[in-house]
N, C-alpha and C. Protein backbone atom coordinates (compact mmCIF):
# COMPACT_ATOMS: atom_id res chain seq x y z
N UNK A 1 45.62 -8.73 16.27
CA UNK A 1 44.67 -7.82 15.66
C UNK A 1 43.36 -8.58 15.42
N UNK A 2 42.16 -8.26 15.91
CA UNK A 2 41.02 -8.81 15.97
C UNK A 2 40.49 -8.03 14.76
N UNK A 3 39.79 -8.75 13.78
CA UNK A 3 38.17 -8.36 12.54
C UNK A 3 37.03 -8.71 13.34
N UNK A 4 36.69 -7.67 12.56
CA UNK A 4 35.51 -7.35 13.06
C UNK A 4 34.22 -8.05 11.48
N UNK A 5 33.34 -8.62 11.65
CA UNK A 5 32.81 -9.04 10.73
C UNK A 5 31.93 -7.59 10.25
N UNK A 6 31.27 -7.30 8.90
CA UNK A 6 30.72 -6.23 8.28
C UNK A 6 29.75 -6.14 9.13
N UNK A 7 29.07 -4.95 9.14
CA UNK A 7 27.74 -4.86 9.88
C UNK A 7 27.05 -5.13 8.95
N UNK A 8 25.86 -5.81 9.03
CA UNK A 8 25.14 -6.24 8.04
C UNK A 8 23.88 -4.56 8.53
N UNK A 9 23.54 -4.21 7.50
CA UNK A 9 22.48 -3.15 7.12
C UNK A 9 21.61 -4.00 7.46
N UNK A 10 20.40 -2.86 7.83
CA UNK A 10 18.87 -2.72 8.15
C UNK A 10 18.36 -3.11 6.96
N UNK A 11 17.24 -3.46 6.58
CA UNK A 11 16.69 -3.45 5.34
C UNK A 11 15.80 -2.10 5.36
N UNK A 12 15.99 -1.37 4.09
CA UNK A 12 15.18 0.08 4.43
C UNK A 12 13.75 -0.03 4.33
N UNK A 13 12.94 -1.51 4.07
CA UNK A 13 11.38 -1.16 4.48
C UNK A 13 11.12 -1.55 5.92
N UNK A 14 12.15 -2.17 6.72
CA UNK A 14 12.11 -2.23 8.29
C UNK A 14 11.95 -1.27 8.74
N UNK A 15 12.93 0.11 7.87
CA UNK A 15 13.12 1.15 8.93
C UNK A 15 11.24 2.21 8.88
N UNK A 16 11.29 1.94 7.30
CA UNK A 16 9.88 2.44 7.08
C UNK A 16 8.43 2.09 7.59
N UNK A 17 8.53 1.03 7.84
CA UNK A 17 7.78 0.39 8.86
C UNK A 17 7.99 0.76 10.26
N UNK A 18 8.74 0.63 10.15
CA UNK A 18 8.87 1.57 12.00
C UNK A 18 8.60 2.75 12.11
N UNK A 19 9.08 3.82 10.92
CA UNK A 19 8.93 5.09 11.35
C UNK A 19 7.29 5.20 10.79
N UNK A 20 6.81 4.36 10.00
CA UNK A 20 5.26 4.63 10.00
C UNK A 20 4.30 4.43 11.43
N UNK A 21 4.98 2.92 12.02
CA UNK A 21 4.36 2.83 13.12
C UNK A 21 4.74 4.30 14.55
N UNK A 22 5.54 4.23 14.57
CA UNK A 22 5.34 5.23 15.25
C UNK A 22 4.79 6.78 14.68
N UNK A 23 4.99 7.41 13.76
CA UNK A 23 4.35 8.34 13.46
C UNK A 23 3.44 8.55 13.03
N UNK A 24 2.30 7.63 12.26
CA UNK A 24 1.32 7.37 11.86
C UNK A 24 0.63 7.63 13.25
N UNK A 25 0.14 7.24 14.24
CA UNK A 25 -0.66 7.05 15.47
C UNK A 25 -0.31 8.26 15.92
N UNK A 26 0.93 8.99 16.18
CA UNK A 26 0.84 10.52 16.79
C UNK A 26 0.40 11.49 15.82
N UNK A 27 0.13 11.01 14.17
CA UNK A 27 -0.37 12.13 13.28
C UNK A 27 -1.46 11.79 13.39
N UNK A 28 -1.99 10.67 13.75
CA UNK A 28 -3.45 10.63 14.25
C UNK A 28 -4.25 11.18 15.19
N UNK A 29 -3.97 10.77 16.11
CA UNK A 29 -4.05 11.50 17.34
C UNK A 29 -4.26 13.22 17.44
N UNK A 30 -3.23 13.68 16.62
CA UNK A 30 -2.86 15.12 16.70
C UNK A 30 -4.48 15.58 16.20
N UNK A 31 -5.02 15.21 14.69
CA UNK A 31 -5.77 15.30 14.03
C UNK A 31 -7.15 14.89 14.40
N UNK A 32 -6.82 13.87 15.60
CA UNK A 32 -8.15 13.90 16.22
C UNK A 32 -8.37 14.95 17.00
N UNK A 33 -7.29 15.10 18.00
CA UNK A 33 -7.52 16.30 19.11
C UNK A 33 -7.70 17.74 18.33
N UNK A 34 -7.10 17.77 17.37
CA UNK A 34 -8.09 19.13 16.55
C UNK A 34 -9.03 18.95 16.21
N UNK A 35 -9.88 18.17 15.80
CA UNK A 35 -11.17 18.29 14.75
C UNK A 35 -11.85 17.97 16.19
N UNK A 36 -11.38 17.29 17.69
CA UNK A 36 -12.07 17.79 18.57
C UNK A 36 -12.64 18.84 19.17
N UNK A 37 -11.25 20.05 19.12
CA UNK A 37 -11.26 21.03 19.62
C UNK A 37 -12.11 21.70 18.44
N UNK A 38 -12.17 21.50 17.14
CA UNK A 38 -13.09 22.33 16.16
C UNK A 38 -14.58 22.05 16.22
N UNK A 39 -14.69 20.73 16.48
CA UNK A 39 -16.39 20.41 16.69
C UNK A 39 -16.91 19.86 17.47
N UNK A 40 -16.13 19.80 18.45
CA UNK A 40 -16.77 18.87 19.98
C UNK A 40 -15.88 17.57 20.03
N UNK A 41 -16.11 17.00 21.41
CA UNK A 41 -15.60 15.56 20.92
C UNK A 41 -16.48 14.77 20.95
N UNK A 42 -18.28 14.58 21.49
CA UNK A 42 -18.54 14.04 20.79
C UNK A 42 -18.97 14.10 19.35
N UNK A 43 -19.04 14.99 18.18
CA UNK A 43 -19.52 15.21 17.56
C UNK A 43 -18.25 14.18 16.46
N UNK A 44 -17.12 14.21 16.97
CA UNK A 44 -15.57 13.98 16.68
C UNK A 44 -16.23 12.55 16.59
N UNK A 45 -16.60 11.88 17.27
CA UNK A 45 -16.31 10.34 17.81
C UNK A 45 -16.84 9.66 17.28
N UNK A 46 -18.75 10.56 16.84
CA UNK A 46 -19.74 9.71 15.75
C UNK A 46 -19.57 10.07 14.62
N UNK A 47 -18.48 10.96 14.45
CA UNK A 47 -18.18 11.44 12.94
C UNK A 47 -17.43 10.46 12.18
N UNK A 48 -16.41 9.60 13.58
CA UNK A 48 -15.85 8.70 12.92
C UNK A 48 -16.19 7.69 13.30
N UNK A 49 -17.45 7.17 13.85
CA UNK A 49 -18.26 6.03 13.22
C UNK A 49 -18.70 6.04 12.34
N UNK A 50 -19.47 7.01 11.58
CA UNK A 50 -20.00 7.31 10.82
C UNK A 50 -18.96 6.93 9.51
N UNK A 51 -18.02 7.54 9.57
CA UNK A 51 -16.64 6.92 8.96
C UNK A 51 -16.43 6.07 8.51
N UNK A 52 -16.04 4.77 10.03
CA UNK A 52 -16.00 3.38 9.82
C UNK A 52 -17.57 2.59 8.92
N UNK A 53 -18.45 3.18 9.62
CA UNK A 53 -19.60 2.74 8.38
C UNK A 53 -19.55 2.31 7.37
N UNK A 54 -19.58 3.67 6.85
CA UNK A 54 -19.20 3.87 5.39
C UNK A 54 -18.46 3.12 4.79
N UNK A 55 -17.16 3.24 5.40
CA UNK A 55 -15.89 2.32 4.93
C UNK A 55 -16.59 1.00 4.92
N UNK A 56 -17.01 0.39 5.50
CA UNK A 56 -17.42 -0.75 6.17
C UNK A 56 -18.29 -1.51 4.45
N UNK A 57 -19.16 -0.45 4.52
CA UNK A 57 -20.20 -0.64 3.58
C UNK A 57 -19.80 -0.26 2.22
N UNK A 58 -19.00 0.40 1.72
CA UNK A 58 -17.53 0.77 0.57
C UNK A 58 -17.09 -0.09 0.29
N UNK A 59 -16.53 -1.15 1.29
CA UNK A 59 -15.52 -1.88 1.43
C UNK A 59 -16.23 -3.33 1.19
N UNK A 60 -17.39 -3.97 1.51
CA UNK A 60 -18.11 -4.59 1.04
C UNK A 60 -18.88 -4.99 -0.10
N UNK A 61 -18.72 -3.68 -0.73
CA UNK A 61 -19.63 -3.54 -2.32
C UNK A 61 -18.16 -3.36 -2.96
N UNK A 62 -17.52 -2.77 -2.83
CA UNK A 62 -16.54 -2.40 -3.92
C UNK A 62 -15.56 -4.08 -3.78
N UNK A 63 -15.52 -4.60 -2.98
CA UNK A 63 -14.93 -5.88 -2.65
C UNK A 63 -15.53 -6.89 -3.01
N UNK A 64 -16.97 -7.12 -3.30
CA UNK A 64 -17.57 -7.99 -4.46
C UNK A 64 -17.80 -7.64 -5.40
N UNK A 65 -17.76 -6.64 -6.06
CA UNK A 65 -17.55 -5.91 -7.26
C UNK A 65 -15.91 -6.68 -8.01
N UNK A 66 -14.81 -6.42 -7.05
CA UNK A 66 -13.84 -6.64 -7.22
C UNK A 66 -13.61 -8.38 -7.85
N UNK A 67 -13.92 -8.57 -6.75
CA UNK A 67 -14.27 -10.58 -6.61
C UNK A 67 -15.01 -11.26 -8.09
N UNK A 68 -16.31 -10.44 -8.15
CA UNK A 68 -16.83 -11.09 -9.16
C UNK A 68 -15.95 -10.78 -10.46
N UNK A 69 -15.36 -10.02 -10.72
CA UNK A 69 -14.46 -9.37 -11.63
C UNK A 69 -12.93 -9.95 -11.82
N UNK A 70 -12.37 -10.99 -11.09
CA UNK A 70 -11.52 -11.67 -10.70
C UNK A 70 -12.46 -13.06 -11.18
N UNK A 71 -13.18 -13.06 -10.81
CA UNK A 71 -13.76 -14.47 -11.26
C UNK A 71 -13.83 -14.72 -12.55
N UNK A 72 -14.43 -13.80 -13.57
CA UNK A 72 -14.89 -13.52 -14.87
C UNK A 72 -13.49 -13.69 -15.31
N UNK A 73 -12.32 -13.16 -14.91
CA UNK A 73 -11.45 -13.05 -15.93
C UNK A 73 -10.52 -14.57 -16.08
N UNK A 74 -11.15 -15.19 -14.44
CA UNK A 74 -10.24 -16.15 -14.59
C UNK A 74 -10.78 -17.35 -15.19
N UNK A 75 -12.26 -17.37 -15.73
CA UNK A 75 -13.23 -18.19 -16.49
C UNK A 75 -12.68 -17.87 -17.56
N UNK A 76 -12.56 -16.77 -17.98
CA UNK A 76 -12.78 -16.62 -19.75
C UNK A 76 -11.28 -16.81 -20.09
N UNK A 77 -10.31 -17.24 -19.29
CA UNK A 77 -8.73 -17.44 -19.34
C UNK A 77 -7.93 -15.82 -19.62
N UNK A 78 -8.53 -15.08 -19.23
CA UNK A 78 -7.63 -13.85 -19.10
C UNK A 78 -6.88 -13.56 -18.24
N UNK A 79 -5.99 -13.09 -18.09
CA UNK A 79 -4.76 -12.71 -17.70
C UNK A 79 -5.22 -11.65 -16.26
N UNK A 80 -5.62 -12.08 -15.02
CA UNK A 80 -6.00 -11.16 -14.02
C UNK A 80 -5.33 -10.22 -13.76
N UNK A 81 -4.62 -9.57 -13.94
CA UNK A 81 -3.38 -8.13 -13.36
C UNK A 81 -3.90 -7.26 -13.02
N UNK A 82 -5.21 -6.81 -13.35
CA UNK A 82 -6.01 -5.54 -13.19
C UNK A 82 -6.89 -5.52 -11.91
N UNK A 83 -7.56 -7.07 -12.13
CA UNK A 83 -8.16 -7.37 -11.25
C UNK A 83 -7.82 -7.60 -9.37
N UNK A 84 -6.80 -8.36 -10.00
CA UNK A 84 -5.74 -8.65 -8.81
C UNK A 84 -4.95 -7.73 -8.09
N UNK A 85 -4.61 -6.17 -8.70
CA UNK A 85 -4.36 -5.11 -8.44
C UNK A 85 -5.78 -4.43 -7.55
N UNK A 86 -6.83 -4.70 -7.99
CA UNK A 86 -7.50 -3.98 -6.92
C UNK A 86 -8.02 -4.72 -6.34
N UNK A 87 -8.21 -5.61 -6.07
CA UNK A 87 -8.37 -6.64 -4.58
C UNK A 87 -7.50 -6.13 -3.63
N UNK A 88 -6.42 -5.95 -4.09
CA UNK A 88 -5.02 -5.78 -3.10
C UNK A 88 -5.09 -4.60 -2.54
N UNK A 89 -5.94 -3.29 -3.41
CA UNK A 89 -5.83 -1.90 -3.08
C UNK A 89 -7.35 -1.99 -2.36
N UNK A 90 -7.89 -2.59 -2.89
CA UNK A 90 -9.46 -2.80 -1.87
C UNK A 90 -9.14 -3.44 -0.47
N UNK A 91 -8.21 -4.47 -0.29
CA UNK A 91 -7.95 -5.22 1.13
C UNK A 91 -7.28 -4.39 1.94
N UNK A 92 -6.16 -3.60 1.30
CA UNK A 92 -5.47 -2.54 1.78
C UNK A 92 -6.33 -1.42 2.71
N UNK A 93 -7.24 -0.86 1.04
CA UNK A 93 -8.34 0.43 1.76
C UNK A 93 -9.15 0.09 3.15
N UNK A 94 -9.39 -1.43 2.84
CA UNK A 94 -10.61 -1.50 3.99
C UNK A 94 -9.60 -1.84 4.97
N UNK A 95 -8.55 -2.46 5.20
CA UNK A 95 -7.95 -2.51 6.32
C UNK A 95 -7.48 -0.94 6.79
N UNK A 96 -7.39 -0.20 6.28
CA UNK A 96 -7.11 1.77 6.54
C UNK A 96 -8.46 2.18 7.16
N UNK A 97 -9.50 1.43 6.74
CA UNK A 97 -10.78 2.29 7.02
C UNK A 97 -11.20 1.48 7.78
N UNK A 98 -10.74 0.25 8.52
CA UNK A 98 -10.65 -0.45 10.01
C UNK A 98 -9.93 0.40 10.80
N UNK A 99 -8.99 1.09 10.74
CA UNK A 99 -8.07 1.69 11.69
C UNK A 99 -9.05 2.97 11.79
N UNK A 100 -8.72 3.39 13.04
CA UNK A 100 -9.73 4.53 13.83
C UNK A 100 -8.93 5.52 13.29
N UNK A 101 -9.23 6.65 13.10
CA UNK A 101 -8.41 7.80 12.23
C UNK A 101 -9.18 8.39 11.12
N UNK A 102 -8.76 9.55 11.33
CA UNK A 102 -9.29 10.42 9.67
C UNK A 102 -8.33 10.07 8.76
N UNK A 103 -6.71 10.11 9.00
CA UNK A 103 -5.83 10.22 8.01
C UNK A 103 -5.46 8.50 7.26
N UNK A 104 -5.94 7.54 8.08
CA UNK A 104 -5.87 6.59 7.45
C UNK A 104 -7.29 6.13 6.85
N UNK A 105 -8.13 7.26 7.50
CA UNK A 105 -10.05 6.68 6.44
C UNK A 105 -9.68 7.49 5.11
N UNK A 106 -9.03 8.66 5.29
CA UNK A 106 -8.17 9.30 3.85
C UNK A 106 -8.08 8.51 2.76
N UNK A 107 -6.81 7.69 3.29
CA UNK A 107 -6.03 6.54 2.41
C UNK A 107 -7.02 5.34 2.05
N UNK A 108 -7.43 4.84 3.45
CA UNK A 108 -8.30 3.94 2.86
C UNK A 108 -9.62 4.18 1.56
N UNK A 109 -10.14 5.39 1.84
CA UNK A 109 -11.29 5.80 0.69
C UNK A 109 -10.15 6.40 -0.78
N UNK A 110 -9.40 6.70 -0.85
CA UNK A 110 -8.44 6.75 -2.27
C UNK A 110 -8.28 5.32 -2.57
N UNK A 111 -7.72 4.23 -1.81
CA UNK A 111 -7.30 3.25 -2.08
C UNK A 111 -9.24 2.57 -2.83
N UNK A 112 -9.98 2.40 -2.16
CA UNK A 112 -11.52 1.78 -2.62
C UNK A 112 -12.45 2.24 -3.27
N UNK A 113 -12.53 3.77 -3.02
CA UNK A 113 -13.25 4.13 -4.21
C UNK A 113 -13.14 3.78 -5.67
N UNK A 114 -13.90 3.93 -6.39
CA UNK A 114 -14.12 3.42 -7.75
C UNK A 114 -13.26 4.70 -8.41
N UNK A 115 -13.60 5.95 -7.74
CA UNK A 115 -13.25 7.03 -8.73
C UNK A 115 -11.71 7.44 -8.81
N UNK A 116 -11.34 7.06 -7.33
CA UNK A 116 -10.07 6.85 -7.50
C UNK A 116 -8.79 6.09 -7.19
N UNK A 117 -9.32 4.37 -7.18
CA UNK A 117 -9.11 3.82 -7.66
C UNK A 117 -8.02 3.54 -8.32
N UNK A 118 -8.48 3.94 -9.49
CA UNK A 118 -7.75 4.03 -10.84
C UNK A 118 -6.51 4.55 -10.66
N UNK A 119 -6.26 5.66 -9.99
CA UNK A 119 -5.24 6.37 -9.54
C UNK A 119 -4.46 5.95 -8.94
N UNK A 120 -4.58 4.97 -7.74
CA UNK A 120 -3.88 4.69 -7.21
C UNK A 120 -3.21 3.21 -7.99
N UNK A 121 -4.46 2.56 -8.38
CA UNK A 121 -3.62 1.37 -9.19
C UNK A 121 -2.54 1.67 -9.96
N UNK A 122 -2.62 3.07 -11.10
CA UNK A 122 -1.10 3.39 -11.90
C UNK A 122 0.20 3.74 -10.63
N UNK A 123 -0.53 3.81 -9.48
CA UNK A 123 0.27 4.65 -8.83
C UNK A 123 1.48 3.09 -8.38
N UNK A 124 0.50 2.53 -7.70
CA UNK A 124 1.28 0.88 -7.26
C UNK A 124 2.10 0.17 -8.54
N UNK A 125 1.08 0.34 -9.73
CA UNK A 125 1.84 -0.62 -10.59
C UNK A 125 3.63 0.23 -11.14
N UNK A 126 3.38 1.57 -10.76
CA UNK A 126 4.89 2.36 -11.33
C UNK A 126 5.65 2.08 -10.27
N UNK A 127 5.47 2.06 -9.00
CA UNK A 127 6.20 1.55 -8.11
C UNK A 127 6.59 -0.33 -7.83
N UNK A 128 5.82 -0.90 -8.02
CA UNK A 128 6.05 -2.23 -8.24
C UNK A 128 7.20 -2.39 -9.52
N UNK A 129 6.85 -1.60 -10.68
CA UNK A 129 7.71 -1.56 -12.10
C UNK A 129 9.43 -1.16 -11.66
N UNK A 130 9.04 0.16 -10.97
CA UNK A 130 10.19 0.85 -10.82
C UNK A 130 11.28 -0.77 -9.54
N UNK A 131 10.55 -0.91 -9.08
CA UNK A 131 11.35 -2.11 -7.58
C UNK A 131 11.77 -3.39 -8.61
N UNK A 132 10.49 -3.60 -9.84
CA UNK A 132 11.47 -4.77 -10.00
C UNK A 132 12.42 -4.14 -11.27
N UNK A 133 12.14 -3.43 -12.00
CA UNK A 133 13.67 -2.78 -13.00
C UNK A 133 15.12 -2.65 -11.56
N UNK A 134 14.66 -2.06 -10.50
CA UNK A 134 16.27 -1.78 -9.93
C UNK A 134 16.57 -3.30 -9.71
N UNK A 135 15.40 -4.30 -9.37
CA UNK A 135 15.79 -5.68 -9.06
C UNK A 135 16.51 -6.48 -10.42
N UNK A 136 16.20 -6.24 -11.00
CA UNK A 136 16.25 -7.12 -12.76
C UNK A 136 17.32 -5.88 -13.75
N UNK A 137 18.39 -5.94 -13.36
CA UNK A 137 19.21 -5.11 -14.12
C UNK A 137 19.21 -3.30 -14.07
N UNK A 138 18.35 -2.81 -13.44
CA UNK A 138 18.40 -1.58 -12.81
C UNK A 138 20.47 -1.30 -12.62
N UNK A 139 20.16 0.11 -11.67
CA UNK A 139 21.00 0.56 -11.12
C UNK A 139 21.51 -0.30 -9.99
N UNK A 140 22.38 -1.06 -9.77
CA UNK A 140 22.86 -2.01 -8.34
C UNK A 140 21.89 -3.46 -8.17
N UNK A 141 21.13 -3.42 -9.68
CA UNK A 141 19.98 -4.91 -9.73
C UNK A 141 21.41 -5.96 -10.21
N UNK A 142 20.76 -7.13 -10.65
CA UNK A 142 21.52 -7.89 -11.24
C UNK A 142 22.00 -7.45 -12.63
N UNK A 143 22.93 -7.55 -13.24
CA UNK A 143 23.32 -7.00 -14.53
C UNK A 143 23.86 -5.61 -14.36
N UNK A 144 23.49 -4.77 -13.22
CA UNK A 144 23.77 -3.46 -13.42
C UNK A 144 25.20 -3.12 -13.38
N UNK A 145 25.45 -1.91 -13.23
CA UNK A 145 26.82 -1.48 -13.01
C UNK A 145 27.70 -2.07 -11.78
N UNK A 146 28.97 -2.45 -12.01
CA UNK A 146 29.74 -2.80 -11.13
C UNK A 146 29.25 -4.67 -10.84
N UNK A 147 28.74 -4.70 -11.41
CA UNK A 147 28.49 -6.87 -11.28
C UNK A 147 29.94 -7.54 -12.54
N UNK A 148 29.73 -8.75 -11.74
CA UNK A 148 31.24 -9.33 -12.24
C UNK A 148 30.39 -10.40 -14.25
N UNK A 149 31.42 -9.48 -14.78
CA UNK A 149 31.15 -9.84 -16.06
C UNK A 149 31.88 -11.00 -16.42
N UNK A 150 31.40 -12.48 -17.06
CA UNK A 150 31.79 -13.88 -17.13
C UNK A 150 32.06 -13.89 -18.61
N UNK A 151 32.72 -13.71 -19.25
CA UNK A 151 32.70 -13.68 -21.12
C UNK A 151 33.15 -15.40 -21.26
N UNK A 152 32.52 -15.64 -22.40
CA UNK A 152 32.32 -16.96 -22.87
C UNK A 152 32.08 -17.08 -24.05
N UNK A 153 31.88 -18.53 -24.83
CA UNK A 153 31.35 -18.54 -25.97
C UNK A 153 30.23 -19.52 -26.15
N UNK A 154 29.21 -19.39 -27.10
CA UNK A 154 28.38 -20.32 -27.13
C UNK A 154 28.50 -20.79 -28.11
N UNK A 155 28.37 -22.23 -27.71
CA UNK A 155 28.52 -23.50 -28.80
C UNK A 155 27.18 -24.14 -29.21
């Protein structure tokens, strides 16, 4: 009788990564070839230069904005978390608003704008919170249900 060793699982942001890469670029696409068919294609093509511009120039001001603001906090010995949160959502945005697309100049201008911003930072930091609680005693984290309990005494 031959064993078979466990299959070891996918990790599920592999799979999410994949299914972004592939579907991301055909929801692009789709969305270009309409807003072609709605306003021309060239009208389509400098609309999204016009786009990348912007982003370009968004992404430059709101990114030394960011920087100098990271600097300040780390002079006066404060605790960067805020700061360091939107660097990350600013490097993010402008890398979205490098990619050719409406639906990722979308994401990228939520992620860099100033106005909303804000929004998205609560949005990352509840998800960062929520990944490390399931990591740190969560549901199936360390400590959680079903982990092997060691009883002892301290001396």
């Amino acid at each position: 009788m031959t064993t078979h060793p466990p299959r070891r699982r996918r990790p599920r942001w592999l799979t999410v990564v994949f299914v972004l890469l592939v579907v991301v670029p055909i929801a692009e696409i789709s969305v270009i070839v309409a807003v072609g068919k709605a306003i021309g294609g060239w009208q389509t093509f400098f609309l999204l230069l016009v786009e990348s511009a912007l982003g370009a120039w968004l992404v430059r001001r709101e990114g030394s904005k960011t920087w100098q603001a990271l600097r300040v906090a780390l002079q006066t010995g404060r605790m960067p978390s805020r700061e360091l949160t939107d660097a990350a959502l600013v490097l993010v945005g402008g890398t979205l608003l490098l990619t050719p697309g409406f639906l990722t100049d979308i994401a990228g201008f939520f992620f860099v704008l100033p106005v909303t911003r804000p929004l998205a930072r609560r949005l990352l930091e509840r998800a960062v919170a929520a990944r490390l609680l399931r990591g740190w005693g969560g549901p199936g984290g360390a400590g959680g249900a079903g982990g092997d309990t060691i009883e002892g005494e301290v001396l």
